[in-house]
C-alpha atoms as a PDB file:
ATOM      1  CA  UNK A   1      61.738 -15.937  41.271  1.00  0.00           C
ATOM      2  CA  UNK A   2      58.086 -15.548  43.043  1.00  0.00           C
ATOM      3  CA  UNK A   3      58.410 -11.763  41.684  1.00  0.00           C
ATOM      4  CA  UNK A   4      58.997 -12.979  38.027  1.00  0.00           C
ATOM      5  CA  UNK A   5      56.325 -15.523  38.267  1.00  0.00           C
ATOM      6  CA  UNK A   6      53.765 -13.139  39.289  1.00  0.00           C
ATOM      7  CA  UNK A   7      54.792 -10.292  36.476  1.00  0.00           C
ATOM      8  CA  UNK A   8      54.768 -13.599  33.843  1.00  0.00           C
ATOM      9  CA  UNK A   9      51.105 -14.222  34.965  1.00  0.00           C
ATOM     10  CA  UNK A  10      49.804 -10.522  34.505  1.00  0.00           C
ATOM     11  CA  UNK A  11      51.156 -10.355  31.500  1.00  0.00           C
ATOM     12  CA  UNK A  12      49.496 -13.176  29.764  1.00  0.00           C
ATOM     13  CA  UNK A  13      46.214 -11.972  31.777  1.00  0.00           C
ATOM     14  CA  UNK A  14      46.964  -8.132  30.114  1.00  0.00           C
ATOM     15  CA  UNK A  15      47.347 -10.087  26.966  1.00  0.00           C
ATOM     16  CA  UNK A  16      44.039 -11.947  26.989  1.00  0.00           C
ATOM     17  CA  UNK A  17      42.319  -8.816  28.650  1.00  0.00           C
ATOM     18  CA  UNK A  18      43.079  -6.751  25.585  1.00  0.00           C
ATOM     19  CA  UNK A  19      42.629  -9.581  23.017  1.00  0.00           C
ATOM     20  CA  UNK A  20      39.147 -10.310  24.310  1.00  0.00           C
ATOM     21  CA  UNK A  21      38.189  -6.709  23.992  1.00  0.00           C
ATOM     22  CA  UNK A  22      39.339  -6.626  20.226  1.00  0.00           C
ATOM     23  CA  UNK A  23      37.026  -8.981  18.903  1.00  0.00           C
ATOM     24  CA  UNK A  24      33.596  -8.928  17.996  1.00  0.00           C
ATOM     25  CA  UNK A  25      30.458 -10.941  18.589  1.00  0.00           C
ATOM     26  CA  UNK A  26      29.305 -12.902  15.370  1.00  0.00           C
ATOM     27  CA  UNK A  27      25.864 -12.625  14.687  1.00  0.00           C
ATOM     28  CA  UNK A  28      25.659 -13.173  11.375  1.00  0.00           C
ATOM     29  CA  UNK A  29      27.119  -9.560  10.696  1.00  0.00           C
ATOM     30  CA  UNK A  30      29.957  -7.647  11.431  1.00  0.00           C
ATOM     31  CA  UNK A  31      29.302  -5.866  14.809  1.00  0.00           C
ATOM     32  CA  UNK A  32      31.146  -3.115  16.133  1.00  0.00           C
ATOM     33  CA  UNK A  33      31.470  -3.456  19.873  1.00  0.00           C
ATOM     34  CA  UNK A  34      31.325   0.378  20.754  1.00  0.00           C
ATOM     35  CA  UNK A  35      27.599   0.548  20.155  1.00  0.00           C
ATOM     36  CA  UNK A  36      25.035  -0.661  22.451  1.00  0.00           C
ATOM     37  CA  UNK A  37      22.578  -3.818  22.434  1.00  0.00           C
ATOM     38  CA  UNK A  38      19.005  -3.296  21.099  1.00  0.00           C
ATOM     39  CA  UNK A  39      16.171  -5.523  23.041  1.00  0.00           C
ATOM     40  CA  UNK A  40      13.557  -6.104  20.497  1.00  0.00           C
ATOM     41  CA  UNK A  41      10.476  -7.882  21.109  1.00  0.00           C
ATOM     42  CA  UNK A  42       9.487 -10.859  19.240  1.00  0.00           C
ATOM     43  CA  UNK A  43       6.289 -12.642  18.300  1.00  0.00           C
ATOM     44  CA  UNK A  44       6.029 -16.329  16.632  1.00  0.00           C
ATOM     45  CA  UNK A  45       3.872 -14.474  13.527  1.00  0.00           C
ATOM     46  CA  UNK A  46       5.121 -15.251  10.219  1.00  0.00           C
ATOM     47  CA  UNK A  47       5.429 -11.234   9.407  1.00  0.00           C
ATOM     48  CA  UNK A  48       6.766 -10.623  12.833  1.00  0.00           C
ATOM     49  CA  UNK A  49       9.927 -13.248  12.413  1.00  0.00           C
ATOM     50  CA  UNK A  50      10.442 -11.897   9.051  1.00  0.00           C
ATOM     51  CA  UNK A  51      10.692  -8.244  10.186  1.00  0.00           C
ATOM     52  CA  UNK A  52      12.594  -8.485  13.393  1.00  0.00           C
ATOM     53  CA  UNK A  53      14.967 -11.075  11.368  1.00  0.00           C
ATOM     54  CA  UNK A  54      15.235  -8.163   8.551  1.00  0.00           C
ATOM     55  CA  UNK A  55      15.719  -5.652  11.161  1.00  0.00           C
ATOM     56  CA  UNK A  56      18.766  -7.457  13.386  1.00  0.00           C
ATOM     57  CA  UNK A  57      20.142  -7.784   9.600  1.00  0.00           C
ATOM     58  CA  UNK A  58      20.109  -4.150   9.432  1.00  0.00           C
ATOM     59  CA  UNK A  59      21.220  -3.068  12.624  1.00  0.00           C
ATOM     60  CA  UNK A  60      23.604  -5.163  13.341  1.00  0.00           C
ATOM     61  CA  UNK A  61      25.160  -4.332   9.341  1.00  0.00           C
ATOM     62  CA  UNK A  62      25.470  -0.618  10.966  1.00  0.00           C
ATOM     63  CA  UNK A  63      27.334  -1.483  14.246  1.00  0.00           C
ATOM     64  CA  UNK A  64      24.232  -2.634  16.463  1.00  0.00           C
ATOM     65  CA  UNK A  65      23.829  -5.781  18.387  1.00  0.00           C
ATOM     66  CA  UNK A  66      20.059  -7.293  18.676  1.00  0.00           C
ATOM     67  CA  UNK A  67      18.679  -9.475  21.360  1.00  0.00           C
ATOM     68  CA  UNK A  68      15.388 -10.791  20.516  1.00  0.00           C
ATOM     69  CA  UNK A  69      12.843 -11.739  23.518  1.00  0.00           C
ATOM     70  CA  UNK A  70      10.113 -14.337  21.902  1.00  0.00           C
ATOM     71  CA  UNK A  71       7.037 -13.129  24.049  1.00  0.00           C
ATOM     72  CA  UNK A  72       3.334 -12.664  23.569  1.00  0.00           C
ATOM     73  CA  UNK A  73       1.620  -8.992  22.737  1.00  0.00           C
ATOM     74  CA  UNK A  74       0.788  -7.733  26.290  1.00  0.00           C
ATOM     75  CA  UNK A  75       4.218  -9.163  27.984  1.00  0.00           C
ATOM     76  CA  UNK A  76       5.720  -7.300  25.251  1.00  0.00           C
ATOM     77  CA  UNK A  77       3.800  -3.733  26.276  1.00  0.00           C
ATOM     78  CA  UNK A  78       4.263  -4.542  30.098  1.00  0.00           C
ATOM     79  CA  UNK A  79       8.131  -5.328  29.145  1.00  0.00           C
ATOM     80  CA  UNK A  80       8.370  -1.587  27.088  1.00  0.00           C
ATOM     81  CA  UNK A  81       6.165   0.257  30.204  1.00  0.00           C
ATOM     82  CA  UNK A  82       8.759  -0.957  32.581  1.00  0.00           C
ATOM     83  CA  UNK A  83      12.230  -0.341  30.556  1.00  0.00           C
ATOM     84  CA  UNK A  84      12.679  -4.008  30.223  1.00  0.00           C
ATOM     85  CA  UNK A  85      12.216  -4.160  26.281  1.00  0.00           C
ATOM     86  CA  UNK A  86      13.232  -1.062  23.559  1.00  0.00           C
ATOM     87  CA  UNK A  87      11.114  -1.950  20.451  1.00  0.00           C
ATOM     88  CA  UNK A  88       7.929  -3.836  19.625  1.00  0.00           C
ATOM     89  CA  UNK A  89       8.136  -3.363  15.491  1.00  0.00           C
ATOM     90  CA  UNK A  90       4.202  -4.275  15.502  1.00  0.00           C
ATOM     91  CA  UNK A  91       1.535  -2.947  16.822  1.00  0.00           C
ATOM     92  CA  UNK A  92      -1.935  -2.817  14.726  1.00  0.00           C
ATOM     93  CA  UNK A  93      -3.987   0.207  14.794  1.00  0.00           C
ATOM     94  CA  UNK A  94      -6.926   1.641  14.712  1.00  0.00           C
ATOM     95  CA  UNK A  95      -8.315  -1.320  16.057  1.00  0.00           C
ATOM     96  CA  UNK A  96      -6.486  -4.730  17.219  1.00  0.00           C
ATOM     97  CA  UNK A  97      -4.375  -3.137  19.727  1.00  0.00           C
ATOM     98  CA  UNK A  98      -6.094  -0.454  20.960  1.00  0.00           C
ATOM     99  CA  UNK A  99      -6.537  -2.121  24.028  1.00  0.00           C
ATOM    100  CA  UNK A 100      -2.672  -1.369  24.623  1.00  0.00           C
ATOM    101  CA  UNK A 101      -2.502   1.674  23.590  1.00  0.00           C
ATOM    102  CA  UNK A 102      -5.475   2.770  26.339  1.00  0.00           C
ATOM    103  CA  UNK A 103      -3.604   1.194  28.726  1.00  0.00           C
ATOM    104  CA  UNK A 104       0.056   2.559  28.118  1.00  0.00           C
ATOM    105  CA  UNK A 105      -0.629   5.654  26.367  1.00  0.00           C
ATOM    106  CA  UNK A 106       1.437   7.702  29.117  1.00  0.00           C
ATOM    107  CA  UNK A 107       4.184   4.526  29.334  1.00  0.00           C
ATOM    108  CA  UNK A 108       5.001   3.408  25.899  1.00  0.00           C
ATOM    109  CA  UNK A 109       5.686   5.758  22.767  1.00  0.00           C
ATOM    110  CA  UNK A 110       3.407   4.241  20.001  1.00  0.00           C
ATOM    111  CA  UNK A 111       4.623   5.664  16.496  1.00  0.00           C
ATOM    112  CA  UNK A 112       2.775   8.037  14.807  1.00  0.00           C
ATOM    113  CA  UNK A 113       4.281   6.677  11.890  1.00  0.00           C
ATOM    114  CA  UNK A 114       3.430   3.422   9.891  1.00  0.00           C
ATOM    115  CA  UNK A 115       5.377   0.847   7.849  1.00  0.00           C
ATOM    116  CA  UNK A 116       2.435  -0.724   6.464  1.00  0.00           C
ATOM    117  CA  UNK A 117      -0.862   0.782   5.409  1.00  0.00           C
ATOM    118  CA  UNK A 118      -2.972  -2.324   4.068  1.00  0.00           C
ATOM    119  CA  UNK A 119      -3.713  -4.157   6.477  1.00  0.00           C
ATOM    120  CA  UNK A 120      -6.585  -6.516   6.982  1.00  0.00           C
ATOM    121  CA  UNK A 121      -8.138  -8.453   9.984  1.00  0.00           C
ATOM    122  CA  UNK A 122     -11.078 -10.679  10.218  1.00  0.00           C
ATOM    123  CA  UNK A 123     -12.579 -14.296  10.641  1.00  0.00           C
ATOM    124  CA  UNK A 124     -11.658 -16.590   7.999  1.00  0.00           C
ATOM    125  CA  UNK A 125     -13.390 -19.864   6.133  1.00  0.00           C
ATOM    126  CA  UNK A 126     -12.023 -22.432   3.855  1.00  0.00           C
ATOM    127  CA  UNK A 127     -13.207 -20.863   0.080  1.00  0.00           C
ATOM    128  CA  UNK A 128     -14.957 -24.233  -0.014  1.00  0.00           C
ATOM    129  CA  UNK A 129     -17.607 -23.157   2.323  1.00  0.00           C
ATOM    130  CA  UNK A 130     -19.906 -21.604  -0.108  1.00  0.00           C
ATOM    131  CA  UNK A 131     -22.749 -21.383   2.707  1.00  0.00           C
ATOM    132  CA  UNK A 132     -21.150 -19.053   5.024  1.00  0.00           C
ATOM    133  CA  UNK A 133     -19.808 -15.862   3.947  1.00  0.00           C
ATOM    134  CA  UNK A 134     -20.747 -13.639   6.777  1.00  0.00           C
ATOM    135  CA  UNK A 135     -20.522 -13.486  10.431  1.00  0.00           C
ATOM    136  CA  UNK A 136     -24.101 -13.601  11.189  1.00  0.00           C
ATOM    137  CA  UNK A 137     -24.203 -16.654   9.263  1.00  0.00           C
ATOM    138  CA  UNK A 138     -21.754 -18.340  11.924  1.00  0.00           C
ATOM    139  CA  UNK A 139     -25.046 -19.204  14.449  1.00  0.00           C
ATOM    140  CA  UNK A 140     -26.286 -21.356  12.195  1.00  0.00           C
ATOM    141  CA  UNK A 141     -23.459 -23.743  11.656  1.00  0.00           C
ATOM    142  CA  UNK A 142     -22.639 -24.244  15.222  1.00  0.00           C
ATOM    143  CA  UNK A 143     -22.513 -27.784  15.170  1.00  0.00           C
ATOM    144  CA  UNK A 144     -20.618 -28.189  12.153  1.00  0.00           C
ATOM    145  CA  UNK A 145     -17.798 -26.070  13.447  1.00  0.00           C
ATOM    146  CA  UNK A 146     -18.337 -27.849  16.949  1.00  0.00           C
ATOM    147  CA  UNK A 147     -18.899 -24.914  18.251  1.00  0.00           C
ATOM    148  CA  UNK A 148     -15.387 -23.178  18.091  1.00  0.00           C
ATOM    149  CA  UNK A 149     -12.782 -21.028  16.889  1.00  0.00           C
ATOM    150  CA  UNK A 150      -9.423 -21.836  16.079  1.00  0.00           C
ATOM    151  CA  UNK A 151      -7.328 -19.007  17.334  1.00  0.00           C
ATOM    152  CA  UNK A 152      -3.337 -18.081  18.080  1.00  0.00           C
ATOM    153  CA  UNK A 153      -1.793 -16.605  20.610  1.00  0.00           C
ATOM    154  CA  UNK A 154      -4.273 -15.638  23.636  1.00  0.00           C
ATOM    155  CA  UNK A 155      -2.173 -12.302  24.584  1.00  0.00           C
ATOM    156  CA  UNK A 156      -2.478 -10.762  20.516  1.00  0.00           C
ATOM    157  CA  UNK A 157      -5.103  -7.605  20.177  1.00  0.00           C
ATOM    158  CA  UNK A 158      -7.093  -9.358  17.520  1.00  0.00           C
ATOM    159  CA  UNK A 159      -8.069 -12.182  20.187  1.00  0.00           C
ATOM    160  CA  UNK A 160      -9.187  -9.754  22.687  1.00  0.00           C
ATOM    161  CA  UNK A 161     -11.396  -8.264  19.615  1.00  0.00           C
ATOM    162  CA  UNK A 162     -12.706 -12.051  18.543  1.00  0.00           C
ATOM    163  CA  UNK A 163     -13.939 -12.568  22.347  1.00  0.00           C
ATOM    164  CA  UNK A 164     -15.667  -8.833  21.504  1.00  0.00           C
ATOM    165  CA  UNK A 165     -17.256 -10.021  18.286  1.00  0.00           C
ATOM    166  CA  UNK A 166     -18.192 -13.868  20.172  1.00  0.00           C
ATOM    167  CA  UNK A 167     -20.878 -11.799  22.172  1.00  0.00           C
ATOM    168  CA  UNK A 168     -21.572  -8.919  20.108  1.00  0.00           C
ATOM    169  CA  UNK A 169     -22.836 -11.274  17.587  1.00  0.00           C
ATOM    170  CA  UNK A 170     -23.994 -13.644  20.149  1.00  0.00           C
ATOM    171  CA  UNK A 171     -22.527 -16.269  19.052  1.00  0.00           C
ATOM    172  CA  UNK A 172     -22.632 -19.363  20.287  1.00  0.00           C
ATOM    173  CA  UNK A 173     -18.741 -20.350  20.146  1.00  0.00           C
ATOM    174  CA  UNK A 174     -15.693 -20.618  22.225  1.00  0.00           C
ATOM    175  CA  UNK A 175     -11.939 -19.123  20.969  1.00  0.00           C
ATOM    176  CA  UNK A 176      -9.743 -21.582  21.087  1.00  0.00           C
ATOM    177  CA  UNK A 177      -5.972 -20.167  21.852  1.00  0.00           C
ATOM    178  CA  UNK A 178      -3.120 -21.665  20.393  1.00  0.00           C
ATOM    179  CA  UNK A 179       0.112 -20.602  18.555  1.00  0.00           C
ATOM    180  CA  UNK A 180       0.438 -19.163  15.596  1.00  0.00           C
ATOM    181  CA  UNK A 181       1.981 -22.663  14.055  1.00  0.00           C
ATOM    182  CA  UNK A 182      -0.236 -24.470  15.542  1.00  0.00           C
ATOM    183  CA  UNK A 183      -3.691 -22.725  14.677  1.00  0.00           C
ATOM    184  CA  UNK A 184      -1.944 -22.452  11.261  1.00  0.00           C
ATOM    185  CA  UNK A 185      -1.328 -26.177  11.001  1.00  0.00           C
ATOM    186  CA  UNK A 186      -5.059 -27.160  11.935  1.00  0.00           C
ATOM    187  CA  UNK A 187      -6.175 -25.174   9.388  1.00  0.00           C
ATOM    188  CA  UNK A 188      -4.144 -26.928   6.382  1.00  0.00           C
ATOM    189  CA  UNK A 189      -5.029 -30.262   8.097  1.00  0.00           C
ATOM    190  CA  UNK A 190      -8.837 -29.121   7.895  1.00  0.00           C
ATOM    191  CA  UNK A 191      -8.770 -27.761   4.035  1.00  0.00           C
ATOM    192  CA  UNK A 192      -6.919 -31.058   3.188  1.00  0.00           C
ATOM    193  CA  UNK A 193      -9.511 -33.253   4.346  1.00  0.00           C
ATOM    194  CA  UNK A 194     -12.282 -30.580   3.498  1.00  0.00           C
ATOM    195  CA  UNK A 195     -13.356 -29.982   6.943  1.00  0.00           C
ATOM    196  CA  UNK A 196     -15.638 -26.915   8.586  1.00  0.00           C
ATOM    197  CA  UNK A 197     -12.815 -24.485  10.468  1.00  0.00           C
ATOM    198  CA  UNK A 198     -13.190 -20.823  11.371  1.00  0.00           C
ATOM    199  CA  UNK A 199      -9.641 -18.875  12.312  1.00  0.00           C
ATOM    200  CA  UNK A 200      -8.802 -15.255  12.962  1.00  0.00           C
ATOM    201  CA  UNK A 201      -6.316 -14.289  10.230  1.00  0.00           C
ATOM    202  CA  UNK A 202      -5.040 -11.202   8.597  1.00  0.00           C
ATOM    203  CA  UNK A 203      -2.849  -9.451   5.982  1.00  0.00           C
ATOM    204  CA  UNK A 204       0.271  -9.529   5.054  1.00  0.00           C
ATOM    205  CA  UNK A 205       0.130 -13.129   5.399  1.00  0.00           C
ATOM    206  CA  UNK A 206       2.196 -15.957   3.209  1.00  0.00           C
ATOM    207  CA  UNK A 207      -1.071 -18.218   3.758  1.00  0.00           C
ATOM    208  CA  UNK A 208      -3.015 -16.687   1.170  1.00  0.00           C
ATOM    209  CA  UNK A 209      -0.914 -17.796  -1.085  1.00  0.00           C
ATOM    210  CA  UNK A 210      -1.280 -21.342  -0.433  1.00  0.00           C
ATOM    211  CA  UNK A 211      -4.283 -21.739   0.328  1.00  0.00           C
ATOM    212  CA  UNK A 212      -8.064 -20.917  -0.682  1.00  0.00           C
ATOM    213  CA  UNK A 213      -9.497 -18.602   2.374  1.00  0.00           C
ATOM    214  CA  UNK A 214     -11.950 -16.049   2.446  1.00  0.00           C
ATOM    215  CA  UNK A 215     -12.892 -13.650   5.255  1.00  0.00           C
ATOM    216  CA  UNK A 216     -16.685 -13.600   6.764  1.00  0.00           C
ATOM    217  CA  UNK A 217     -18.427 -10.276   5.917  1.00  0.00           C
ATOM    218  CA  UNK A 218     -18.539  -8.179   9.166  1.00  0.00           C
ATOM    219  CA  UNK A 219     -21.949  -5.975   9.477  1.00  0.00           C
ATOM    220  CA  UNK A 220     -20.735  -4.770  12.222  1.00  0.00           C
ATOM    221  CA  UNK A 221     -17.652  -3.769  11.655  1.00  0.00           C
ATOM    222  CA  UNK A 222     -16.057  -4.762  14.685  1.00  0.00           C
ATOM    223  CA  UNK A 223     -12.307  -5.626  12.876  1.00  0.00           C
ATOM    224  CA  UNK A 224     -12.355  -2.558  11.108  1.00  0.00           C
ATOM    225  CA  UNK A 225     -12.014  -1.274   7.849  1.00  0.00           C
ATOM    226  CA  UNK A 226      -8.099  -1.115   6.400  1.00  0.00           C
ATOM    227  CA  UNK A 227      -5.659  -1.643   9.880  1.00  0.00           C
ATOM    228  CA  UNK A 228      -2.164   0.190   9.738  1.00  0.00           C
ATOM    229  CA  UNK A 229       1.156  -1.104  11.447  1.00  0.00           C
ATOM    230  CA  UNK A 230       3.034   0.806  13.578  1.00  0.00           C
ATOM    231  CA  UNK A 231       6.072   0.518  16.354  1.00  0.00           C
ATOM    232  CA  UNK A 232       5.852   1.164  20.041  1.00  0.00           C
ATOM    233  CA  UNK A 233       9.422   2.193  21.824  1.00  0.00           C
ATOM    234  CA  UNK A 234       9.928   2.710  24.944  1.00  0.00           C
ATOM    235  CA  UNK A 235      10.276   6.098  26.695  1.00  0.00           C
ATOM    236  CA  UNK A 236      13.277   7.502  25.797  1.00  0.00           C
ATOM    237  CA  UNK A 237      14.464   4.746  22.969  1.00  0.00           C
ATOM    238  CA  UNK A 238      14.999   7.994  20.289  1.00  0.00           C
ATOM    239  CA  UNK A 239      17.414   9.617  22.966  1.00  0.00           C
ATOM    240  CA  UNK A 240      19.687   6.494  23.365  1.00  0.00           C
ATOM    241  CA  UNK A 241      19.196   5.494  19.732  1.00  0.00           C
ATOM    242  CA  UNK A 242      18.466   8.451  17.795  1.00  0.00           C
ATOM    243  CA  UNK A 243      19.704   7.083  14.603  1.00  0.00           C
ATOM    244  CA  UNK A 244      17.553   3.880  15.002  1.00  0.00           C
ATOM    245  CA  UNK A 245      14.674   6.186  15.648  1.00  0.00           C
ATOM    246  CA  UNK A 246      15.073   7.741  12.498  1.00  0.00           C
ATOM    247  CA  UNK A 247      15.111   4.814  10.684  1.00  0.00           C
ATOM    248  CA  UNK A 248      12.019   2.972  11.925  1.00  0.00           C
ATOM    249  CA  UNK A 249      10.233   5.981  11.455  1.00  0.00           C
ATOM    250  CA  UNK A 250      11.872   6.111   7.569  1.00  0.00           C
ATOM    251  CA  UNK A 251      10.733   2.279   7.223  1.00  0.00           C
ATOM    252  CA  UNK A 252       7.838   1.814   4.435  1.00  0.00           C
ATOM    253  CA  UNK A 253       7.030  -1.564   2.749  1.00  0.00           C
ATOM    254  CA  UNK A 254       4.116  -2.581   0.564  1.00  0.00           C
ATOM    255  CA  UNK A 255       2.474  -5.810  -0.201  1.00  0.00           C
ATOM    256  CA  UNK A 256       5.213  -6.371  -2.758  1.00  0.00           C
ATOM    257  CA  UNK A 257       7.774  -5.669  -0.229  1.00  0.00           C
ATOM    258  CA  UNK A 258       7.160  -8.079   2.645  1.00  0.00           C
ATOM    259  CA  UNK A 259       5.195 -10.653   0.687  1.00  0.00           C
ATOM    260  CA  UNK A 260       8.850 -11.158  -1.094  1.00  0.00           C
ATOM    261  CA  UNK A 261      10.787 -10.798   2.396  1.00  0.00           C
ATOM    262  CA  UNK A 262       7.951 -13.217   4.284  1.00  0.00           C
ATOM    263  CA  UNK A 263       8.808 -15.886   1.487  1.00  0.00           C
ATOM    264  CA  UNK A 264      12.879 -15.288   1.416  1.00  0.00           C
ATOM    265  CA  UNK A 265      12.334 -16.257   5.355  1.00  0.00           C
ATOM    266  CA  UNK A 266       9.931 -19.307   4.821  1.00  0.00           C
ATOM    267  CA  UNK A 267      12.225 -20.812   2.099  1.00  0.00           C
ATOM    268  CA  UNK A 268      15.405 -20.784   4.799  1.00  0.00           C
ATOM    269  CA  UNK A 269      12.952 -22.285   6.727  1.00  0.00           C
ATOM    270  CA  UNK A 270      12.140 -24.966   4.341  1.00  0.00           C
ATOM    271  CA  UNK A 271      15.599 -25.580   3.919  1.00  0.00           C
ATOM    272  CA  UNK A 272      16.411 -26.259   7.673  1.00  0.00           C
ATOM    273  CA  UNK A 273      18.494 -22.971   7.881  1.00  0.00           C
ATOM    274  CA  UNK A 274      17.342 -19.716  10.468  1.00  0.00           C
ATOM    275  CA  UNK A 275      14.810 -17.282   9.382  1.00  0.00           C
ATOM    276  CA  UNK A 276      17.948 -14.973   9.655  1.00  0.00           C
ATOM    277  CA  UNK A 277      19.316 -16.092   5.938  1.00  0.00           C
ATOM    278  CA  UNK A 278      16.347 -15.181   4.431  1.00  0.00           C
ATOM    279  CA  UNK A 279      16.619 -11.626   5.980  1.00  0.00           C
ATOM    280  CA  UNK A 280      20.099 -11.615   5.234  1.00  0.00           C
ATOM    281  CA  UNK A 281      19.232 -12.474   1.423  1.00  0.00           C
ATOM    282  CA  UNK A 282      16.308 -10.502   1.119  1.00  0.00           C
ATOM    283  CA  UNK A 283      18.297  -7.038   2.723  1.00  0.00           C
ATOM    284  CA  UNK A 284      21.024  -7.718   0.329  1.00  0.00           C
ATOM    285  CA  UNK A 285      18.600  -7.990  -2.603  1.00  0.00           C
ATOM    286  CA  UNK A 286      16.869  -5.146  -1.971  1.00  0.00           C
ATOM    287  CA  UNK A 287      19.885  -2.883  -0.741  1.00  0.00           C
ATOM    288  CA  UNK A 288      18.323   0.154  -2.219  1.00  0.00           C
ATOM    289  CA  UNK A 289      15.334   0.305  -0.833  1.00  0.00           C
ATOM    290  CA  UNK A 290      16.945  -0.452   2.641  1.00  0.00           C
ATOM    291  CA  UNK A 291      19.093   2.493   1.527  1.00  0.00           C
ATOM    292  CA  UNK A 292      15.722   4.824   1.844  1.00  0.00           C
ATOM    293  CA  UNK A 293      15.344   4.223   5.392  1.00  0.00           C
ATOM    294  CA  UNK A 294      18.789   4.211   6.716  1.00  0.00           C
ATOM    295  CA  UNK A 295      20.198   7.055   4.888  1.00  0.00           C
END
């Protein structure tokens, strides 16, 4: 009887053993079990949640599974320098992160390749502010600006190049750190009640849609002319996931492109679902230019 008992009870385990390996992980897309997790980095940017979002759409469409791991720029590069992260999908060059790339040249594979070539970084003025359309005009509204700069997140390149241009200029200002969100929401609080701000902004950016901005002239030249947009792997990512590789490097989009997929993401948004079913809608709306890069 004891015997019988014990075969009973290894057979239901058996059962559940191999039932459990049968199924598959929802994640908004099929996923097929036999290939491995992808750690991608995230940032709280409105062009970073759309393409990681359009990406784990993608990838997980072909068989992948993707964690994301919501941290700043430079935990992000210490993360892929120490095997603890595959992918950063963003990384700004010639200029905002070449801080990073000096520092893990020899850790970190940063792409040759880019997936957007129109970039733009710079400080950035309500249109409204007729008297100050350069940098070097900045000295001479101190007081109306209080004295600071709204900025975002205190780990991205282009803060690290703001504190650059704060005393090339001389200026007589302090950069402010924030989020993303939340430098985003003082600045539609300030335009709405017509109020001095200064921000650090760039393109591709759904704010320029909405609202009147303008970037300060920059003599010089310390954000650069046009910035490209390139991914950073770590050492060894196209050996485990050569297929991946090849389609990150294969991955092009214009302003167009992820202007549309930036808006798909903020609509979901808007309607209190996950930035995921805009990727979802935008990948399956534009299936055949997907189809470019993954084939």
């Amino acid at each position: 009887m004891f015997k019988k008992g014990v075969t009973f009870i290894l057979t239901v385990i058996a059962v559940m053993v191999l039932s459990a390996c049968g199924e598959t992980k929802e994640t908004g897309t099929e996923q097929n079990t036999e290939k491995p997790t992808i750690d991608m980095g995230q940032i709280s940017w409105a062009e970073n949640i759309a393409v990681t979002n359009m990406w784990k759409v993608i990838l997980e469409e072909q068989g992948y599974h993707v964690e994301f791991h919501l941290l700043d720029m430079g935990t992000q590069m210490a993360a892929l320098a120490n095997d603890e992260l595959d992918i950063n999908v963003e990384v700004w060059l010639p200029i905002q992160d070449a801080e990073y790339v000096k520092q893990y040249d020899e850790q970190i594979n940063f792409s040759e390749e880019t997936w957007y070539d129109n970039a733009k970084v710079g400080l950035v003025v309500p249109a409204y502010m007729e008297d100050i359309n350069s940098i070097e005009d900045l000295n001479d509204f101190t007081d109306e600006f209080q004295g600071k700069i709204t900025g975002f997140d205190p780990g991205a390149g282009t803060m690290l190049v703001v504190q650059d241009v704060i005393e090339d200029y001389n200026l007589d200002y302090e950069l402010l750190p924030s989020s993303e969100p939340a430098m985003l929401e003082e600045l539609e609080n300030a335009i709405e009640a017509e109020e001095p701000i200064i921000v650090p902004l760039w393109n591709p950016h759904r704010v320029f849609s909405s609202l009147d901005l303008k970037y300060l002239e920059d003599p010089m030249n310390m954000f650069g002319e046009v910035e490209k947009i390139h991914h950073a792997t770590r050492i060894g990512f196209s050996e485990d996931f050569p297929e991946v590789a090849e389609w990150i490097k294969n991955w092009k989009m214009d302003d167009e492109s992820i202007g549309e997929l930036m808006t798909y993401v903020k609509e979901a948004e808007d309607d209190g679902k996950d930035a995921i079913a805009g990727a979802e809608q935008w990948v399956e709306d534009n299936q055949d230019l997907v189809d470019e890069w993954i084939q």
